[in-house]
C-alpha atoms as a PDB file:
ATOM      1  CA  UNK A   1      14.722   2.211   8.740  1.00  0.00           C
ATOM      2  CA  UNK A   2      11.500   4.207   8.100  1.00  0.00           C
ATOM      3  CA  UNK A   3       9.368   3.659   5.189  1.00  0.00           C
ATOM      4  CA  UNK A   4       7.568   6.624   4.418  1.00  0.00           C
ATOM      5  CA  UNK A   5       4.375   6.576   1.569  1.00  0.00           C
ATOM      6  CA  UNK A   6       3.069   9.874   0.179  1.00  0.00           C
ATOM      7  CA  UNK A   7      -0.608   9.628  -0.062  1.00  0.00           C
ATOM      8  CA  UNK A   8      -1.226  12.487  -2.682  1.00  0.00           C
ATOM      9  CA  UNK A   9       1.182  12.711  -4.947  1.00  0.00           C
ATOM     10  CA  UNK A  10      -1.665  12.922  -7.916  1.00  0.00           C
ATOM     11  CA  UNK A  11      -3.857  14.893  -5.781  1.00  0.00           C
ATOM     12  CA  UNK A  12      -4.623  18.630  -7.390  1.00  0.00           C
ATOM     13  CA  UNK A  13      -5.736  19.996  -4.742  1.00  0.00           C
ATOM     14  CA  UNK A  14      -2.872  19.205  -2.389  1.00  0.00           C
ATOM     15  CA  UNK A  15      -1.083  21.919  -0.446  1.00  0.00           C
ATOM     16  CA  UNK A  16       1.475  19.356   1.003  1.00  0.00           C
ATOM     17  CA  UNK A  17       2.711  15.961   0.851  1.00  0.00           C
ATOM     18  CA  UNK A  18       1.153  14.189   3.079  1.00  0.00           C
ATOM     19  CA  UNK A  19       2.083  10.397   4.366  1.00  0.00           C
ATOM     20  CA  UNK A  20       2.151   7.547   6.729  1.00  0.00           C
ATOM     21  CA  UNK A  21       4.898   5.335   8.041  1.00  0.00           C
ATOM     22  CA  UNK A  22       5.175   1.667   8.244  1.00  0.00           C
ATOM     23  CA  UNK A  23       7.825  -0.748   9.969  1.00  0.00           C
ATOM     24  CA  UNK A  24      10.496  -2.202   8.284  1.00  0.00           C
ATOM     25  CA  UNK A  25       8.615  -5.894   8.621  1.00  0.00           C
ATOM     26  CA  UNK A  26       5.890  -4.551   5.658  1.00  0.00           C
ATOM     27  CA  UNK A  27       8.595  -5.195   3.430  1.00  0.00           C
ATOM     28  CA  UNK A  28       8.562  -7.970   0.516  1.00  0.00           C
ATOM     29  CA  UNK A  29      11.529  -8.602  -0.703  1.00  0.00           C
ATOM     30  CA  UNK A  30      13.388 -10.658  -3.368  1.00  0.00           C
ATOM     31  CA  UNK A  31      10.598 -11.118  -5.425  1.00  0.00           C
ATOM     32  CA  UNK A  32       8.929 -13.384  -3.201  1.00  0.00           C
ATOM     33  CA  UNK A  33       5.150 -14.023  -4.030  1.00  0.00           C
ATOM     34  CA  UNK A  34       2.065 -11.690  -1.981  1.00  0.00           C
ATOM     35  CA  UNK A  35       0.137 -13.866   0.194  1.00  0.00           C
ATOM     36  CA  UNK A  36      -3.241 -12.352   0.498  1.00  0.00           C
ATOM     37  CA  UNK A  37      -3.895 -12.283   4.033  1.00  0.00           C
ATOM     38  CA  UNK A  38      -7.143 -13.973   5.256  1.00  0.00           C
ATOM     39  CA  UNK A  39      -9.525 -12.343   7.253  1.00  0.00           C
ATOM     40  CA  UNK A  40      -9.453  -8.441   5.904  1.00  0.00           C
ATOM     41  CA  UNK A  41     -11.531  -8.202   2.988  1.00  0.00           C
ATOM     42  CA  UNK A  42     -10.521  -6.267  -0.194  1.00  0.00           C
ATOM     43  CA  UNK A  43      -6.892  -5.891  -0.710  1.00  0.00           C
ATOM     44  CA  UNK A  44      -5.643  -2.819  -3.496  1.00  0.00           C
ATOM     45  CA  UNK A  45      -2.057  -2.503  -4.956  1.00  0.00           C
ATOM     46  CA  UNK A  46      -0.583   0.890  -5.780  1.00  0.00           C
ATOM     47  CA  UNK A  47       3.194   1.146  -7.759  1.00  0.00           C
ATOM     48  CA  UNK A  48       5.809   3.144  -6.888  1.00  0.00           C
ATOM     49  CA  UNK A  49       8.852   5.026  -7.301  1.00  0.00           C
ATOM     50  CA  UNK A  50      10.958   4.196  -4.367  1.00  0.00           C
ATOM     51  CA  UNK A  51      13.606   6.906  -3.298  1.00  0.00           C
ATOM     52  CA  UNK A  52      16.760   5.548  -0.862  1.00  0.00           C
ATOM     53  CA  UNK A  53      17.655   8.184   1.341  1.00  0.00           C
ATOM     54  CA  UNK A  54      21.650   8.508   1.348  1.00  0.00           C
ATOM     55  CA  UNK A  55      22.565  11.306   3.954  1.00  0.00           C
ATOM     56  CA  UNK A  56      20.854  12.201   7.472  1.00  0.00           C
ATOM     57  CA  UNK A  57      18.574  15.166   6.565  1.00  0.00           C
ATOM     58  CA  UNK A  58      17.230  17.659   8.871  1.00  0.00           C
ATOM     59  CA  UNK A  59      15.537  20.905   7.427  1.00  0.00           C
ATOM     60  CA  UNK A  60      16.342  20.497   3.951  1.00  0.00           C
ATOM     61  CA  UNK A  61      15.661  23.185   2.065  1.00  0.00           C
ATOM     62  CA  UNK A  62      14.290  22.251  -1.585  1.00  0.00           C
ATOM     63  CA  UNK A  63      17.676  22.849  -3.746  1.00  0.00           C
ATOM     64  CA  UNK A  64      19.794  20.596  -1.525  1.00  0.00           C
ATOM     65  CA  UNK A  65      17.422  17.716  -1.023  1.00  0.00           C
ATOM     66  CA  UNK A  66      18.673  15.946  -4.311  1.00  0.00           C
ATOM     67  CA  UNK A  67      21.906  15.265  -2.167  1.00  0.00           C
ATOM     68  CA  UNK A  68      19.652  13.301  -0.318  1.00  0.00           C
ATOM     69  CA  UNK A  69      18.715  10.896  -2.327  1.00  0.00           C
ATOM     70  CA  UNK A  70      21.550   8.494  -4.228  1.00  0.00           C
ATOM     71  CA  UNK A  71      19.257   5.836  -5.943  1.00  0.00           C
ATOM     72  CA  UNK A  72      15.776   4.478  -6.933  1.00  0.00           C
ATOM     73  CA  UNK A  73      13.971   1.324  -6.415  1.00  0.00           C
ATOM     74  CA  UNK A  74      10.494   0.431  -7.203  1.00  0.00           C
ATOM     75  CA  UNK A  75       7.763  -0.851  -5.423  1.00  0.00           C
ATOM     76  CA  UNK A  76       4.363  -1.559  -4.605  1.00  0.00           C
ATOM     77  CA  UNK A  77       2.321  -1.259  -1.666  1.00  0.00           C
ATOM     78  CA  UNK A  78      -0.698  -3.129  -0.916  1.00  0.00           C
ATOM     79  CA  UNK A  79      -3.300  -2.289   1.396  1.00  0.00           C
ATOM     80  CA  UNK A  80      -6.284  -3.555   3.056  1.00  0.00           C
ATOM     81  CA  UNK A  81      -8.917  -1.145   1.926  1.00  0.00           C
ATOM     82  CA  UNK A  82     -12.499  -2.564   3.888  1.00  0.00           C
ATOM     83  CA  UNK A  83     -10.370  -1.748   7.053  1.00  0.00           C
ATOM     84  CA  UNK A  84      -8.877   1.674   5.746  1.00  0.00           C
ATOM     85  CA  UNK A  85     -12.071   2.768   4.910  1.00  0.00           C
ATOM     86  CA  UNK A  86     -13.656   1.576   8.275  1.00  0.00           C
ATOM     87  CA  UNK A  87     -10.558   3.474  10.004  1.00  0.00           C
ATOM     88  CA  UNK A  88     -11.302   6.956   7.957  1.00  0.00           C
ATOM     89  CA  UNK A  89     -15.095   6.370   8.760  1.00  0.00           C
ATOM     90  CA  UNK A  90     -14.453   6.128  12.473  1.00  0.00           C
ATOM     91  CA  UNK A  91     -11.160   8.411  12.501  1.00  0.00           C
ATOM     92  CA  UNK A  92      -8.764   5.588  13.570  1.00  0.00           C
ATOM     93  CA  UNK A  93      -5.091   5.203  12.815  1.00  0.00           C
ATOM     94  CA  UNK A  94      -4.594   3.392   9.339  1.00  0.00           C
ATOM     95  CA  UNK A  95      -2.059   0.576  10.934  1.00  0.00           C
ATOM     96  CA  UNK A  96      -3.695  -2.056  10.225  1.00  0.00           C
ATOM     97  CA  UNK A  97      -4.712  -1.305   7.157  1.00  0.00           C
ATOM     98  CA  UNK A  98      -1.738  -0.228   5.336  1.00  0.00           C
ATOM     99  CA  UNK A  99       1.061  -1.604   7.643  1.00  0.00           C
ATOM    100  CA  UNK A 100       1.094  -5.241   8.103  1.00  0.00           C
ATOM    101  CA  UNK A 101       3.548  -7.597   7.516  1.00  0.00           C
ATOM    102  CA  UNK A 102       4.741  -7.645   3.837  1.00  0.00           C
ATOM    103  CA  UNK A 103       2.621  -5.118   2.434  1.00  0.00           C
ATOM    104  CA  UNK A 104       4.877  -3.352   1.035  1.00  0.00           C
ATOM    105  CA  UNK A 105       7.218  -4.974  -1.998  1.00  0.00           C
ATOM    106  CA  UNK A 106      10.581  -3.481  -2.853  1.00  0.00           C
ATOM    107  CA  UNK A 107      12.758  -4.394  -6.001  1.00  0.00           C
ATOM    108  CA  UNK A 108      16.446  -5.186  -4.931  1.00  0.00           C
ATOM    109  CA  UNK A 109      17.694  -3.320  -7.546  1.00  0.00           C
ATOM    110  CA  UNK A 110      18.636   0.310  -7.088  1.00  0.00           C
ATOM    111  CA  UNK A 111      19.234   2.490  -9.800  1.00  0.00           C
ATOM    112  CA  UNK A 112      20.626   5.925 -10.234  1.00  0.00           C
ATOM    113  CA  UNK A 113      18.557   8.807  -9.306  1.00  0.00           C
ATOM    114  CA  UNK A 114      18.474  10.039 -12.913  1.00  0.00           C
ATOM    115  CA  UNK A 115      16.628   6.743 -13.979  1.00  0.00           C
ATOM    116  CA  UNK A 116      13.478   7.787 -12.274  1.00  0.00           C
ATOM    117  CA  UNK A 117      12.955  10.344 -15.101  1.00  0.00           C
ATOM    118  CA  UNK A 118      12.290   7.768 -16.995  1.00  0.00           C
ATOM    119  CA  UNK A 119       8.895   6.901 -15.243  1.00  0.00           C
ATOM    120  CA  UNK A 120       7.724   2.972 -13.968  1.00  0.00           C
ATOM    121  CA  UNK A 121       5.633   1.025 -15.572  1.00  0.00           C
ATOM    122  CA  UNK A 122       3.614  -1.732 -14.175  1.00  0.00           C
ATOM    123  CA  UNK A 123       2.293  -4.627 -15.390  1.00  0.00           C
ATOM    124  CA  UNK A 124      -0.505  -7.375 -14.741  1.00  0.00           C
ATOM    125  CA  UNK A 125      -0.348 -10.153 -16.282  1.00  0.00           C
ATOM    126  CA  UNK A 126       1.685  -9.045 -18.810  1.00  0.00           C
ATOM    127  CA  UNK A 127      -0.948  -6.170 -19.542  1.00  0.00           C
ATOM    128  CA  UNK A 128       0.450  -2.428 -19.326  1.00  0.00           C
ATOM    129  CA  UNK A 129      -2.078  -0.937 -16.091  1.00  0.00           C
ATOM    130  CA  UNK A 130       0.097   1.936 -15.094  1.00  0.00           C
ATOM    131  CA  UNK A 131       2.524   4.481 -15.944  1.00  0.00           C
ATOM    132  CA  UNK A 132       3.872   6.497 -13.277  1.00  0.00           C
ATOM    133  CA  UNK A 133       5.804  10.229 -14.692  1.00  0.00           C
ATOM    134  CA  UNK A 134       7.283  12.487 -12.177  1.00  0.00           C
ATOM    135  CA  UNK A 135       5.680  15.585 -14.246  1.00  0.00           C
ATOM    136  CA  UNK A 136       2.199  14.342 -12.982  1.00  0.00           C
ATOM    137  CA  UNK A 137       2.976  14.315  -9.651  1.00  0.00           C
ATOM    138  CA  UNK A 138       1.037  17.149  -7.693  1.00  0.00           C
ATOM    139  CA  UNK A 139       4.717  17.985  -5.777  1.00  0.00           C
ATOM    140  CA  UNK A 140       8.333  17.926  -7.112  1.00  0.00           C
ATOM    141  CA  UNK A 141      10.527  15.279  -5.633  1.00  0.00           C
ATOM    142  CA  UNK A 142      12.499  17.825  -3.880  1.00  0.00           C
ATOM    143  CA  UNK A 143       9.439  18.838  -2.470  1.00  0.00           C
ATOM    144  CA  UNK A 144       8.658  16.170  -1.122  1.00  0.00           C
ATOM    145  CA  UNK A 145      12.274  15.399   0.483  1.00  0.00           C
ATOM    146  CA  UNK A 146      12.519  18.207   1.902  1.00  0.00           C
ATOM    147  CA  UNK A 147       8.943  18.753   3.535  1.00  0.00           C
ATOM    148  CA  UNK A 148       9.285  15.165   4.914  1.00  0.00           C
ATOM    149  CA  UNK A 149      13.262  15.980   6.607  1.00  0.00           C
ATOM    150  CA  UNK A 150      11.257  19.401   8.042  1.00  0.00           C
ATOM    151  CA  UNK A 151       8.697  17.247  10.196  1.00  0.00           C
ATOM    152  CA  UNK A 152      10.774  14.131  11.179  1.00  0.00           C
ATOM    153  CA  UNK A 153      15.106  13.342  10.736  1.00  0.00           C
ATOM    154  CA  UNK A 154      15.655  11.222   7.549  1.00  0.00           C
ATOM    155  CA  UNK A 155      18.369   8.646   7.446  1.00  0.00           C
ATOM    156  CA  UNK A 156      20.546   6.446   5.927  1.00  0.00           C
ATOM    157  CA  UNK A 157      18.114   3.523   4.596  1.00  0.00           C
ATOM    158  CA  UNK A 158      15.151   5.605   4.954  1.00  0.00           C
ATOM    159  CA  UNK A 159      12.608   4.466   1.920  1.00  0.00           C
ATOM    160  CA  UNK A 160      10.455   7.099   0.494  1.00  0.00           C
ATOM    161  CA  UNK A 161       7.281   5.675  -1.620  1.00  0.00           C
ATOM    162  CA  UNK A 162       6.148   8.411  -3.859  1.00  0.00           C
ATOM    163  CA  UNK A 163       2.828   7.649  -4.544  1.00  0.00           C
ATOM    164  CA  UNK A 164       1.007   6.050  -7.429  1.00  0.00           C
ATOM    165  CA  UNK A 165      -1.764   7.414  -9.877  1.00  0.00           C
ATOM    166  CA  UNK A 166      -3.606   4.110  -9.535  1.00  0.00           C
ATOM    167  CA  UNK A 167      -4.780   1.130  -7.475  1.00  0.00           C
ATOM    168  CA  UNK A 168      -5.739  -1.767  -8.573  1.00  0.00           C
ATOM    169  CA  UNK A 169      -8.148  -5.009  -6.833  1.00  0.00           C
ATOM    170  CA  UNK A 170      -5.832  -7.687  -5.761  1.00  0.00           C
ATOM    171  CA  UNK A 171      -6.402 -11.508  -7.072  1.00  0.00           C
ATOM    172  CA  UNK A 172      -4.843 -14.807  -6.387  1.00  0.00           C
ATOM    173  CA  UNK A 173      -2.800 -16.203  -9.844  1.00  0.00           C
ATOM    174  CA  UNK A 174      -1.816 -12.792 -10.899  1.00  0.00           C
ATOM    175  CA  UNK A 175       1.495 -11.597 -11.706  1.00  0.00           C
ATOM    176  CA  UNK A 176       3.219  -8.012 -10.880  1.00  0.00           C
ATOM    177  CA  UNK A 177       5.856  -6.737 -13.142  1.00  0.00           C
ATOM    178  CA  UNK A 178       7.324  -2.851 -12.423  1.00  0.00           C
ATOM    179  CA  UNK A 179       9.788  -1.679 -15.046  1.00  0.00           C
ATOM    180  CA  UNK A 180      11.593   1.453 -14.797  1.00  0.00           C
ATOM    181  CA  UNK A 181      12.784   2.280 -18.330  1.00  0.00           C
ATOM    182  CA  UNK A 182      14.177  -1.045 -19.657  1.00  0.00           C
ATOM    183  CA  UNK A 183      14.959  -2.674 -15.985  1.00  0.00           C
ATOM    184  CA  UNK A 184      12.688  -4.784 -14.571  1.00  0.00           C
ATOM    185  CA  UNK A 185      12.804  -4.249 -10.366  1.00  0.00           C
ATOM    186  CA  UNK A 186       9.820  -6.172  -9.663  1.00  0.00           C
ATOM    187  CA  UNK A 187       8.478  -9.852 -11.060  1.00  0.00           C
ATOM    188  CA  UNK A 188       6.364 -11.795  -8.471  1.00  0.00           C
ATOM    189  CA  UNK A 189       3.383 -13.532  -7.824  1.00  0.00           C
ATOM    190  CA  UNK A 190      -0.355 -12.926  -6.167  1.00  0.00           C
ATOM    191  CA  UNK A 191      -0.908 -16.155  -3.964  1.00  0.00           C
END
């Protein structure tokens, strides 16, 4: 299983999705609580929309890639941004930064594909912080599905973050709720 995050979904000036893998041990799961890891400075979160790939895809052209895709899920990714920024400055791979073990959470809910035109919302604390709408998003979602099955085979599993309009500074005692419409996918804890 690949788990695939587009980087500039909200970017304007975009010409193409563009992305970054991560192993399937990044993922969170069952609500379990974020450890901050020690050691690596600064840690962001980003939400997600969360597409599960249903079919092997190869060279999808745009109007078939919705056969691709059978559900939604949310998530949110966190990332270690010190080191990402050191890796940009110095032109190193973003592994470390963005790819280490549970960074990435993932509801174990999935809904139908339909439900993500509805939008996610998450919440800190119990505070509203984000909104994510597909009709922001710099590329369509069959855009983005079929760009991705031109440069690399997707597959039955395969996880495709879309990207999120927002990060936000990590803390210990904090609680992360993602809605989409009136489902809650993600309730867990900042340790």
């Amino acid at each position: 299983m690949k788990l695939i995050t587009i980087v500039n979904s909200y970017d304007n000036e975009a010409e193409r999705p563009q992305y970054y893998l991560k192993a399937d041990t990044a993922l969170l799961r069952n609500n379990d609580a974020f450890y901050i890891p020690d050691g690596v400075g600064r840690i962001v979160a980003a939400p997600h929309i969360v597409l599960k790939v249903s079919r092997i895809a190869k060279c999808i052209g745009e109007r078939f890639a919705a056969r691709c895709i059978d559900g939604v899920m949310g998530g949110i990714t966190f990332t270690a941004i010190d080191r990402l920024n050191e890796a940009r400055s110095n032109g190193l791979p973003w592994d470390e930064a963005v790819g280490f073990d549970h960074s990435s959470a993932l509801s174990l809910d999935t809904l139908s594909r339909d439900a993500m035109l509805e939008g996610a919302t998450l919440y800190i604390n119990d505070k509203e912080c984000a909104r994510i709408k597909l009709g922001d998003m710099r590329f369509s979602v069959d855009k983005i599905v079929s760009h991705l099955s031109e440069r690399m085979t997707l597959r039955i599993g395969d996880l495709i973050f879309l990207g999120a309009p927002a990060e936000f500074e990590v803390k210990a005692g904090d609680n992360y709720r993602l809605t989409i419409g009136d489902h809650t996918l993600l309730n867990f804890d900042i340790k």
